[in-house]
N, C-alpha and C. Protein backbone atom coordinates (compact mmCIF):
# COMPACT_ATOMS: atom_id res chain seq x y z
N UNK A 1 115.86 89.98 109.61
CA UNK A 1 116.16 90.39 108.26
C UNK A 1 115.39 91.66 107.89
N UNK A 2 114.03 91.78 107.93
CA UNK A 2 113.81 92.93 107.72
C UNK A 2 112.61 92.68 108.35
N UNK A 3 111.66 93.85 108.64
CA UNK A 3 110.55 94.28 109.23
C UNK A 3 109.02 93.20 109.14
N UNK A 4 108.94 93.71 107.75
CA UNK A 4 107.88 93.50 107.51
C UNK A 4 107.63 92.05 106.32
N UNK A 5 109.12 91.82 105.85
CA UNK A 5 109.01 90.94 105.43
C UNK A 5 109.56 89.57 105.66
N UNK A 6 109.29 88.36 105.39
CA UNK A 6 109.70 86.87 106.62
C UNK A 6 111.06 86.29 105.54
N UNK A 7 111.93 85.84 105.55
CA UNK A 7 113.24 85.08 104.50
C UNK A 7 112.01 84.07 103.96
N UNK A 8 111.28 83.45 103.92
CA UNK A 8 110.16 82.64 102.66
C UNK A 8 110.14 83.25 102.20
N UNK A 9 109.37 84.48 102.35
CA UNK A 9 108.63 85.47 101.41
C UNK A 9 109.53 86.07 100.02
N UNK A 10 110.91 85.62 100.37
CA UNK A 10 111.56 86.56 99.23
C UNK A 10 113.07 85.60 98.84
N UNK A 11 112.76 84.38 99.31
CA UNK A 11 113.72 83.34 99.09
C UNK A 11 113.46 82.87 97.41
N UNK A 12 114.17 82.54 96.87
CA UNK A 12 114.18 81.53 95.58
C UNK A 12 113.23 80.35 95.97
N UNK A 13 112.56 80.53 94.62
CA UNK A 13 111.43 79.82 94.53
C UNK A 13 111.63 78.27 93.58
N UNK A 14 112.21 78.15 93.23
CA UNK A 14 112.94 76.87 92.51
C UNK A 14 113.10 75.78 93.38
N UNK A 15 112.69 76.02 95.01
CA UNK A 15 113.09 74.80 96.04
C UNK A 15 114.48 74.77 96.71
N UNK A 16 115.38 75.68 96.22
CA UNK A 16 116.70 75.25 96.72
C UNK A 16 116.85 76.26 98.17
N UNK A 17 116.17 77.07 98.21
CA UNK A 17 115.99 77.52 99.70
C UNK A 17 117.29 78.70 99.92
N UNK A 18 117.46 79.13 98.53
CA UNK A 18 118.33 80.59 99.14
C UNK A 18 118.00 81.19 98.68
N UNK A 19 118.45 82.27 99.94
CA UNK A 19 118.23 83.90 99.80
C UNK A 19 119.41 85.17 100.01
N UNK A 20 119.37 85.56 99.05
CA UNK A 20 120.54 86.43 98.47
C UNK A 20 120.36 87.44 98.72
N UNK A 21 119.24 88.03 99.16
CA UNK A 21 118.53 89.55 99.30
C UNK A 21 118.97 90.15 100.03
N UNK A 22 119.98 91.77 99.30
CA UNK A 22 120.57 92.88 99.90
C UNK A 22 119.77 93.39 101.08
N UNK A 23 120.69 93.59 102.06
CA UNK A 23 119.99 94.22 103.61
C UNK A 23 119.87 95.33 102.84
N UNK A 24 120.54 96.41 102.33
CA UNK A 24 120.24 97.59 102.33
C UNK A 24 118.72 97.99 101.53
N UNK A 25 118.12 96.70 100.02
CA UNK A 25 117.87 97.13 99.58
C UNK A 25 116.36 96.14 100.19
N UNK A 26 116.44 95.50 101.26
CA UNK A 26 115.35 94.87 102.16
C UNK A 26 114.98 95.80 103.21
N UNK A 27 115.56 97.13 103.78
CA UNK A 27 115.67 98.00 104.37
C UNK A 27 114.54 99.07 103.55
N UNK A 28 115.33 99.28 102.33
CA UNK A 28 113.99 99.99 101.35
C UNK A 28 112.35 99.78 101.26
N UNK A 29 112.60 98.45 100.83
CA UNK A 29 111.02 97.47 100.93
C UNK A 29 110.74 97.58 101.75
N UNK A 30 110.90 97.61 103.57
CA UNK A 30 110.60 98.15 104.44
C UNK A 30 109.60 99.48 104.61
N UNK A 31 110.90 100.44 104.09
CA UNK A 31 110.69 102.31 104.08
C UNK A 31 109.02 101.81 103.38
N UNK A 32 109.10 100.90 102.45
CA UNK A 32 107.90 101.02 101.45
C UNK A 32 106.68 100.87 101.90
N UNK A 33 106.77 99.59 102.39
CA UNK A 33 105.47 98.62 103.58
C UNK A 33 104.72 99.83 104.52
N UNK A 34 105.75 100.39 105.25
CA UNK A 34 105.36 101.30 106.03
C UNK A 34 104.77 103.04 105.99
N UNK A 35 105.44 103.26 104.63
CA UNK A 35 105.01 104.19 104.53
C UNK A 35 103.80 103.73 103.39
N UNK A 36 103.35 102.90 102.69
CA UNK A 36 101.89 102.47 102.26
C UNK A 36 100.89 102.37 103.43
N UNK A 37 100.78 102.00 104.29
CA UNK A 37 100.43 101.19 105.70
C UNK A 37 99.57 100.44 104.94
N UNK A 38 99.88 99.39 104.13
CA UNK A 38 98.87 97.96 103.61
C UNK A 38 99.93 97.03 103.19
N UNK A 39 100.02 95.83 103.59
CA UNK A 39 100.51 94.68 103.44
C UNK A 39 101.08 94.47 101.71
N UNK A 40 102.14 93.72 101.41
CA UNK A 40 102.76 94.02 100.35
C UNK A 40 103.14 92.17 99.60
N UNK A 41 102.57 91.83 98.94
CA UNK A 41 102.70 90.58 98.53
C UNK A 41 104.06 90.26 97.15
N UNK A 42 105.13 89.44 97.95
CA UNK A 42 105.95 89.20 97.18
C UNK A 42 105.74 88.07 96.12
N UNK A 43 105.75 88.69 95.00
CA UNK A 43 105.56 87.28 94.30
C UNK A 43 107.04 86.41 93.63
N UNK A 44 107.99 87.37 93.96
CA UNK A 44 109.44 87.29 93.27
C UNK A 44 110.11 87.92 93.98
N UNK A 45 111.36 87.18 94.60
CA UNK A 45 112.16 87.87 95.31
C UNK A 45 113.58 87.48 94.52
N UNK A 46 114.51 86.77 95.44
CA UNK A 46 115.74 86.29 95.08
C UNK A 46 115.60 85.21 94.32
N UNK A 47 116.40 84.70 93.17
CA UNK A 47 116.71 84.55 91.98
C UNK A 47 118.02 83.67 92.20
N UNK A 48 118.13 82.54 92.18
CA UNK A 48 119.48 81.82 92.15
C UNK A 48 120.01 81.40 90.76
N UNK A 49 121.37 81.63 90.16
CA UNK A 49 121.09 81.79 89.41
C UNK A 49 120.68 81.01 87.95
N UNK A 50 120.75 79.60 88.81
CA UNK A 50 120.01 78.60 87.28
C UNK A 50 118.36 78.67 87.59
N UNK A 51 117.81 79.25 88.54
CA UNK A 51 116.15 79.45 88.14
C UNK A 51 116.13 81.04 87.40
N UNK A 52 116.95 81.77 87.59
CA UNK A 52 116.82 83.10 86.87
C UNK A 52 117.35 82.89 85.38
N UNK A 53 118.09 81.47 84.84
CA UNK A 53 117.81 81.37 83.71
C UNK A 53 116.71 81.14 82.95
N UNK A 54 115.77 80.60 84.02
CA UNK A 54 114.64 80.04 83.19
C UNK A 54 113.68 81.45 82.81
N UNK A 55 114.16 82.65 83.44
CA UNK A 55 113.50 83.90 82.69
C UNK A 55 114.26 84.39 82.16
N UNK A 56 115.13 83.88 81.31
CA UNK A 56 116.09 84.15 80.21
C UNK A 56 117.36 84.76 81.22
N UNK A 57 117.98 84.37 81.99
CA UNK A 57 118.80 85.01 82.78
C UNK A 57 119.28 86.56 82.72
N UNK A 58 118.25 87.40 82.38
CA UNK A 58 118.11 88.74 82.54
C UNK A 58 117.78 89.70 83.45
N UNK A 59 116.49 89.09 84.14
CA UNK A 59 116.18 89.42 85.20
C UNK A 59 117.39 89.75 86.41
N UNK A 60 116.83 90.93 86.85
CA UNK A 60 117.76 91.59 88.14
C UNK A 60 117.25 90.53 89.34
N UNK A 61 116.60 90.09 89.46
CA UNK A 61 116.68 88.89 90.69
C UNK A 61 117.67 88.81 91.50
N UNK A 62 118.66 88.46 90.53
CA UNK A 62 119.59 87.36 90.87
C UNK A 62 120.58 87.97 91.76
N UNK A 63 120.40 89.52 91.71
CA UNK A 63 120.81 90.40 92.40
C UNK A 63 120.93 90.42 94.05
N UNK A 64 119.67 89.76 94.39
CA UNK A 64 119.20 90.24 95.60
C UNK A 64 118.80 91.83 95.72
N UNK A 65 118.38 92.66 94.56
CA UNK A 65 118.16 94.06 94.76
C UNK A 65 116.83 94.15 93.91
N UNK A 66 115.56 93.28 93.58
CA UNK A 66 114.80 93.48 92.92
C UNK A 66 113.53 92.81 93.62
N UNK A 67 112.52 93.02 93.56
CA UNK A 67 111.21 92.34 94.03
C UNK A 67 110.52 92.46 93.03
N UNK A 68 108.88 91.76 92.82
CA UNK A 68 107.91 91.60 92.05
C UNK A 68 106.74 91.58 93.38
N UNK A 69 106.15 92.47 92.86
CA UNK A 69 104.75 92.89 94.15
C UNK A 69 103.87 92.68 93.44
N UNK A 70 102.98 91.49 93.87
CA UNK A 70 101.38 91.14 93.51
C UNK A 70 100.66 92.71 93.89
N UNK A 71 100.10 93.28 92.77
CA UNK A 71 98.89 94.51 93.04
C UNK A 71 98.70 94.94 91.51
N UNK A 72 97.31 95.85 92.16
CA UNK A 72 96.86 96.19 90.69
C UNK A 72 96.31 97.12 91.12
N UNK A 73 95.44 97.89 90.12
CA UNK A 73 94.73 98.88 90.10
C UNK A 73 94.84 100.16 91.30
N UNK A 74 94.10 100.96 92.18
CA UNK A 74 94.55 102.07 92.70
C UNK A 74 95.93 102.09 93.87
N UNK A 75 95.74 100.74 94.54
CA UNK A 75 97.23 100.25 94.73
C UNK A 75 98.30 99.82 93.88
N UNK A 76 98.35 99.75 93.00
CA UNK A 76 99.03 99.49 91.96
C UNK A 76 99.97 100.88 91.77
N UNK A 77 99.27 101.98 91.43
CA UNK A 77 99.80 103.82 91.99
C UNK A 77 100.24 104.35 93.12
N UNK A 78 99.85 103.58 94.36
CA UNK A 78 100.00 104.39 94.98
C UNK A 78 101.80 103.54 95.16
N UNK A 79 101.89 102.53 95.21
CA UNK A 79 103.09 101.39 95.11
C UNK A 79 104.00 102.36 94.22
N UNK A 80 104.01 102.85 93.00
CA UNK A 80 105.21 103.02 92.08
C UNK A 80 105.41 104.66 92.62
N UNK A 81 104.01 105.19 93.05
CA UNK A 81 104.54 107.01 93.62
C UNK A 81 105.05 107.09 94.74
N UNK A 82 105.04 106.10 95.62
CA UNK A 82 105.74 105.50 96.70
C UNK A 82 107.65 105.25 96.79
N UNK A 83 107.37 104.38 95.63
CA UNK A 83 108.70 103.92 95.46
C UNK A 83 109.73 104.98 94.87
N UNK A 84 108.64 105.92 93.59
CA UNK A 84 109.58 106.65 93.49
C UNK A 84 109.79 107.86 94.42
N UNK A 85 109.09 107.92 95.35
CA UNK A 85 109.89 108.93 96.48
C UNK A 85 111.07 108.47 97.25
N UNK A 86 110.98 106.90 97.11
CA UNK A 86 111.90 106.28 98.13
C UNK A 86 113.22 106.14 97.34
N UNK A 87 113.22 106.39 96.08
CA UNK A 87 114.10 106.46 95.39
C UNK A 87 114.61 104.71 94.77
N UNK A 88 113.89 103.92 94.74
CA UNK A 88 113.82 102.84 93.63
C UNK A 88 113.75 103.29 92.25
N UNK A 89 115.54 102.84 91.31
CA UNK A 89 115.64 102.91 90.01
C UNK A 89 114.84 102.11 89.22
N UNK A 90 114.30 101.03 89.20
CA UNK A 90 113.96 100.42 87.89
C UNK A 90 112.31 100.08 88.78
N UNK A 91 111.83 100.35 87.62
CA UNK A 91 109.93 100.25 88.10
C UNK A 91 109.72 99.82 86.77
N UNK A 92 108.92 98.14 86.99
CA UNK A 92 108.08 97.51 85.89
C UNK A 92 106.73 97.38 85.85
N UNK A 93 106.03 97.66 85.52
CA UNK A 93 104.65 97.77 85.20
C UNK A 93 103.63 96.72 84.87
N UNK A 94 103.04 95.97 85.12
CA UNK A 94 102.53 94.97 84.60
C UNK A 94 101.14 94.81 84.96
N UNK A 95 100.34 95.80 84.31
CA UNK A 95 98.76 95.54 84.49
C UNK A 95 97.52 95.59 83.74
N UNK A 96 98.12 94.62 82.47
CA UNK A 96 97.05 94.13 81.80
C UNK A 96 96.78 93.01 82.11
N UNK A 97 95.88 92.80 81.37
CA UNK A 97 95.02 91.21 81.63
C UNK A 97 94.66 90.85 82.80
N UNK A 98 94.61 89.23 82.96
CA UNK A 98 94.19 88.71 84.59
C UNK A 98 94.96 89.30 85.45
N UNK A 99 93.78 90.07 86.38
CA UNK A 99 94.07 90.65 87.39
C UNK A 99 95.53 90.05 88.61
N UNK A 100 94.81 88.31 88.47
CA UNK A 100 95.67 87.77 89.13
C UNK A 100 97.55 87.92 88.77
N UNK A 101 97.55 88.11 87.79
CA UNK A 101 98.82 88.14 86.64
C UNK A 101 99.33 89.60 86.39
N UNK A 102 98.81 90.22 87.42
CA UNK A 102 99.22 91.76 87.72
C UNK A 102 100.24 92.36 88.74
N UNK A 103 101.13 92.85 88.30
CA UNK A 103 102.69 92.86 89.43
C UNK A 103 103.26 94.49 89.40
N UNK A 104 103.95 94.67 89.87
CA UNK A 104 105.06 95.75 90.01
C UNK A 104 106.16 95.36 90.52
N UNK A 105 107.44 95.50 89.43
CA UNK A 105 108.56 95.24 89.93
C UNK A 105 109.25 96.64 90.15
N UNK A 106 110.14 96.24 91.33
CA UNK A 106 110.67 97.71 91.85
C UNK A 106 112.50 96.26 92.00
N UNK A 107 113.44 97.83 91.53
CA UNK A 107 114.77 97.23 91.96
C UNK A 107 115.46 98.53 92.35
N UNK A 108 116.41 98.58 92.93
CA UNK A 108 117.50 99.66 93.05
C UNK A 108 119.20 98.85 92.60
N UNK A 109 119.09 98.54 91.32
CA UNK A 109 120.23 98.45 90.42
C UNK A 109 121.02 99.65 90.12
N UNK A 110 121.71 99.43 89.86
CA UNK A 110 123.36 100.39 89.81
C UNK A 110 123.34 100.84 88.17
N UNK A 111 123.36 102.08 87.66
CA UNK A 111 123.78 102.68 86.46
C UNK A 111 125.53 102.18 86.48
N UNK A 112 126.32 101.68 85.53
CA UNK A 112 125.92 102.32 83.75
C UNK A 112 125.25 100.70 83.92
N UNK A 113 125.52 99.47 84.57
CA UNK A 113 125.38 98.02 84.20
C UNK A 113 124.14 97.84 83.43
N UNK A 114 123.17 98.89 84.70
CA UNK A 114 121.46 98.97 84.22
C UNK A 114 121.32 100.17 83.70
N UNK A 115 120.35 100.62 82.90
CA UNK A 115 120.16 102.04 82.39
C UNK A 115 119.37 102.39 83.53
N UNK A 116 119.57 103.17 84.72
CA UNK A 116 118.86 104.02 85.81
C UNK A 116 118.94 105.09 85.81
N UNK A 117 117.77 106.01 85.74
CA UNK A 117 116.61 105.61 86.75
C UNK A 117 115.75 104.83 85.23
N UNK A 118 114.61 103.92 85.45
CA UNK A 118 113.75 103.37 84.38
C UNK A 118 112.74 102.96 84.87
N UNK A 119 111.79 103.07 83.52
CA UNK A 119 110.30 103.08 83.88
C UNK A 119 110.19 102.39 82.80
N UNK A 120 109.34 100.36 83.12
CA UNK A 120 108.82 100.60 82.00
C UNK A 120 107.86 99.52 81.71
N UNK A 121 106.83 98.73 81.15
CA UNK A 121 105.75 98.17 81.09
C UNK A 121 106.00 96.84 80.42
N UNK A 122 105.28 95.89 81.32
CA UNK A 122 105.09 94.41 80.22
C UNK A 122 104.37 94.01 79.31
């Protein structure tokens, strides 16, 4: 499936054991891993879609075209100047508070459905 990352790592987390996640856009996350050279912690991958209701069924999850990356602080930058060279539309921000509770979501969603390209903070 892809390089650097294992089908757990980015399967639906609800227990039901699928994974929906676009090759092309698991190919990206790849480009990403490698050109960081430091290990990349998924905390959110694919999204089925009665657990992606339970985050108000909004979330791009459900897509298979979105991730949530555990990081913070100077990795936290180098992750979103990364992505946007690689050309990932939607970048979420999330680094206040507990460190532990600190993420970056990266998706490559499709304009007009999503407003792309977007930047924007939790």
């Amino acid at each position: 499936m892809a390089k650097y990352f294992t089908e757990s790592e980015v399967r639906c987390k609800c227990g039901c054991g699928k994974n929906g996640m676009d090759s092309e856009f698991m190919a990206k996350l790849d480009q990403l891993r490698e050109g960081l050279g430091f290990p990349l912690i998924v905390t959110s991958g694919y999204r089925c879609p009665s657990y992606n209701k339970r985050f108000g069924g909004k979330a791009p999850h459900e897509t298979g075209m979105a991730v949530d990356l555990a990081c913070s602080n100077p990795r936290a930058y180098q992750v979103v100047a990364k992505a946007l060279e690689l050309g990932f539309t939607g970048i979420g921000i999330a680094q206040g508070g507990d460190r532990g509770g600190r993420f970056i979501h990266l998706d490559t969603l499709p304009a007009p459905k999503y407003p792309r390209p977007a930047i924007w903070s939790y």
